[in-house]
Protein backbone atom coordinates (compact mmCIF):
# COMPACT_ATOMS: atom_id res chain seq x y z
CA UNK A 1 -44.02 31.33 -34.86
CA UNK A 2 -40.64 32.74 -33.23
CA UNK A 3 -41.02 30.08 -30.14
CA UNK A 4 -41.47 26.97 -32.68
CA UNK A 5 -38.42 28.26 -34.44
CA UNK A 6 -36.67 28.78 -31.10
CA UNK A 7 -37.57 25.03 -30.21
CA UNK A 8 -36.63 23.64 -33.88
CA UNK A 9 -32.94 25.03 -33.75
CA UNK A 10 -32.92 24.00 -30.33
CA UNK A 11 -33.77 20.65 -31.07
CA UNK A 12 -31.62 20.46 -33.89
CA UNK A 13 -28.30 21.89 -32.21
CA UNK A 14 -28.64 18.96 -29.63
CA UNK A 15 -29.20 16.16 -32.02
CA UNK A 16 -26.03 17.47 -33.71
CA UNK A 17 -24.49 17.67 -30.37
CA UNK A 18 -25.84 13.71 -29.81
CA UNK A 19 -24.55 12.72 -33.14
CA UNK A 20 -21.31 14.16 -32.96
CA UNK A 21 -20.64 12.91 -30.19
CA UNK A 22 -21.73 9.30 -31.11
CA UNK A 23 -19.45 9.54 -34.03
CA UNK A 24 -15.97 10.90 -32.11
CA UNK A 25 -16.77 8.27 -29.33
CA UNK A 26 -17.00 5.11 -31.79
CA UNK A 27 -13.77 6.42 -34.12
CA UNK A 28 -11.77 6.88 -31.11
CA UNK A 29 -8.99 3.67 -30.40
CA UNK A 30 -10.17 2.24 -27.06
CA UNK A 31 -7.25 1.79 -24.42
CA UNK A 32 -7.83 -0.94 -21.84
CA UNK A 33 -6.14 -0.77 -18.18
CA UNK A 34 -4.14 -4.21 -18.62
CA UNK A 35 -2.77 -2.76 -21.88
CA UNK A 36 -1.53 0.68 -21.34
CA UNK A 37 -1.73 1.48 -17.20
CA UNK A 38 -0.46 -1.92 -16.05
CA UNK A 39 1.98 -3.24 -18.31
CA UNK A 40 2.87 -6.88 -18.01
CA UNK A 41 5.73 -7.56 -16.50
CA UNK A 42 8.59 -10.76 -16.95
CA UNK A 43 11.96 -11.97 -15.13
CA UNK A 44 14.02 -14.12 -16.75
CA UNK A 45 11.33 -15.17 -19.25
CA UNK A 46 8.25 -15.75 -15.87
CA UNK A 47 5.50 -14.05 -15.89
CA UNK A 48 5.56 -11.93 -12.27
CA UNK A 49 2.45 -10.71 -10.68
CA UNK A 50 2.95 -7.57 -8.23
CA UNK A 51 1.05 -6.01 -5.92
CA UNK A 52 0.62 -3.75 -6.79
CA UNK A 53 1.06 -3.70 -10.34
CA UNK A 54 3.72 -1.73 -12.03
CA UNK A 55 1.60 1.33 -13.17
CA UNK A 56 2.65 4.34 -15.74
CA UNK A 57 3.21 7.79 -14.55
CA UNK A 58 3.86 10.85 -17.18
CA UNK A 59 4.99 7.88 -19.59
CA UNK A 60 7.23 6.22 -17.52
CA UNK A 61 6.52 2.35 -15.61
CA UNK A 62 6.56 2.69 -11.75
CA UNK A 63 7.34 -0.70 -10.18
CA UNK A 64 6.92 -1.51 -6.40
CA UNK A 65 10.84 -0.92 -5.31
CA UNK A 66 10.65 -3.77 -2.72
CA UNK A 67 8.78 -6.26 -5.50
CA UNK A 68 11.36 -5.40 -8.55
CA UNK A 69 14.46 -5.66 -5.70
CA UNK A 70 13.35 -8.76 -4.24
CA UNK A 71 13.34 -10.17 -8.20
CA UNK A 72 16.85 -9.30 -8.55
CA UNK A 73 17.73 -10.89 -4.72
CA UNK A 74 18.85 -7.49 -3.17
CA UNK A 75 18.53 -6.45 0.13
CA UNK A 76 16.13 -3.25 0.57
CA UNK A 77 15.99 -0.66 3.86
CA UNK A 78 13.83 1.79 4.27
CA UNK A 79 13.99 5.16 6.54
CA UNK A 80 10.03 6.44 6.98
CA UNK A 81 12.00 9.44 8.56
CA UNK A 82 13.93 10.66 5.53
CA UNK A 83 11.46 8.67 2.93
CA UNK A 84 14.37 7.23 1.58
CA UNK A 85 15.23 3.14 0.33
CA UNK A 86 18.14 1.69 0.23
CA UNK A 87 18.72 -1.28 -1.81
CA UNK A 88 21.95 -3.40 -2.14
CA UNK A 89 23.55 -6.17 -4.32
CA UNK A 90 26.53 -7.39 -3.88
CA UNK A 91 28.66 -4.16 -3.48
CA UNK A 92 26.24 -2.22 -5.46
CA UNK A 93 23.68 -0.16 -3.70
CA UNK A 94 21.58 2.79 -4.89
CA UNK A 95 19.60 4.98 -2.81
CA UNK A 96 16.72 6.69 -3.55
CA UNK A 97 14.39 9.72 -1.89
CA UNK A 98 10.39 9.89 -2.65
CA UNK A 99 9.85 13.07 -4.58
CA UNK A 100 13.29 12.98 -6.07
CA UNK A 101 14.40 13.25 -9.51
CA UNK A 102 17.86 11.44 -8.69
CA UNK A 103 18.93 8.93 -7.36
CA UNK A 104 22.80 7.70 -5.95
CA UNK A 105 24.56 5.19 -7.01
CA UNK A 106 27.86 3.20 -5.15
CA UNK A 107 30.08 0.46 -5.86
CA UNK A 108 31.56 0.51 -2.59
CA UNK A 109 34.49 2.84 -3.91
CA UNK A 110 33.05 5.91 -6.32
CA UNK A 111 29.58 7.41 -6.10
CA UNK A 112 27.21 8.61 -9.10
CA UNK A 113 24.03 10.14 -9.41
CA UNK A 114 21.68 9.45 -11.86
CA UNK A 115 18.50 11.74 -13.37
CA UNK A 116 15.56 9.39 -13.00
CA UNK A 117 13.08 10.03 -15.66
CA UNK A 118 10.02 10.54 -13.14
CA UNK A 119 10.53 10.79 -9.43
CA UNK A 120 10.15 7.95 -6.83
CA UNK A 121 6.45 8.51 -5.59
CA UNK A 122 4.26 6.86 -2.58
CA UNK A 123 1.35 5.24 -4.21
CA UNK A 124 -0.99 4.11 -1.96
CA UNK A 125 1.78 3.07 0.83
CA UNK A 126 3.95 1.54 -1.72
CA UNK A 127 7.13 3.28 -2.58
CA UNK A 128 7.11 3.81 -6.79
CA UNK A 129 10.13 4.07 -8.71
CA UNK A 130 11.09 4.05 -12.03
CA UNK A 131 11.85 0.86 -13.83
CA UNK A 132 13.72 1.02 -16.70
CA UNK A 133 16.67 3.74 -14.91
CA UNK A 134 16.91 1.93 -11.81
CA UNK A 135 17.33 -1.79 -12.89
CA UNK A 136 20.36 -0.66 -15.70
CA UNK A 137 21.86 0.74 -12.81
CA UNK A 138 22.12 -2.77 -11.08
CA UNK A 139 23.03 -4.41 -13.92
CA UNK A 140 19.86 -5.66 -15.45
CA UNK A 141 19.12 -5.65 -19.25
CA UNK A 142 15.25 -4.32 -19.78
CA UNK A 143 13.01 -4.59 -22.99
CA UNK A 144 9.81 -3.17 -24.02
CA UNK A 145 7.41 -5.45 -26.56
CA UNK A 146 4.72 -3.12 -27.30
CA UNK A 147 2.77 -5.53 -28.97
CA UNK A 148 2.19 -7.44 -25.73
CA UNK A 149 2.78 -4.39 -23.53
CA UNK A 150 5.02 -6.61 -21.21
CA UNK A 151 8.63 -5.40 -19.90
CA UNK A 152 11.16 -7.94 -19.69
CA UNK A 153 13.58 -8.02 -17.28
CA UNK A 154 17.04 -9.77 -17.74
CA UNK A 155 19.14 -10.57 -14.88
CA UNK A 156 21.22 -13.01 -12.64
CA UNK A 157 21.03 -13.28 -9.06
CA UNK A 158 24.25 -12.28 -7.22
């Protein structure tokens, strides 16, 4: 009598389990990759596909730095011994360090740092940096739609 109780609770604890988990699993929003982990991305009002995509990291966009500079028409260098890019327009340049939270600004004439909102990160041999912080420093006007998840990016080549 005490084993057929034993295997009644048992089997009623794991279709509670089963159900439960049933009902969290089809009242939970589904999030697809396109929509949150690669937003879409447009310059100038065209649709841009990088590779890689522009990805989100602690809930800031990461965009390939050589992709988003060669949108704006700047000239990018990169030292593999210091991990470090450099990219310039015009007299503008702003260098930045994988791993760092900052990154420097010049105009030719005065210097600035600014706090980047997630460091500049290696993903998968592509250097990562963050989107929004780094084109406002060069100029460029960025909005979010969140109803398309697409950033667009506003800028003129100089």
């Amino acid at each position: 009598m005490l084993r057929a109780s034993t295997k009644m609770l048992t089997l009623i604890v794991i279709s509670s389990a089963l159900f439960m988990t049933f009902v969290i699993s089809s009242s939970a929003p589904s999030v697809s990759a396109s929509s949150s982990a690669y937003p879409g991305i447009e310059f100038n009002g065209m649709k841009q596909h990088l590779q890689p995509s522009a990805m989100l990291m602690q809930g800031t966009t990461l965009m390939p730095m050589r992709a988003m500079f060669n949108l704006l028409g700047t000239q990018v260098l990169y030292n593999e011994e210091t991990q470090t890019a450099t990219a310039t327009r015009g007299r503008t340049s702003i260098e930045i360090t994988i791993g760092s939270s900052s990154a420097l600004i010049s105009d030719g004439t005065n210097n600035k740092t600014i706090h980047l909102s997630t460091p500049a990160t290696m993903h998968k041999g592509t250097f990562m940096v963050p989107l929004r912080c780094v084109l406002e420093s060069l100029g460029a006007k960025v909005d979010w739609n969140r109803a398309t998840s697409t950033i667009s990016i506003y800028s003129s080549r100089k």
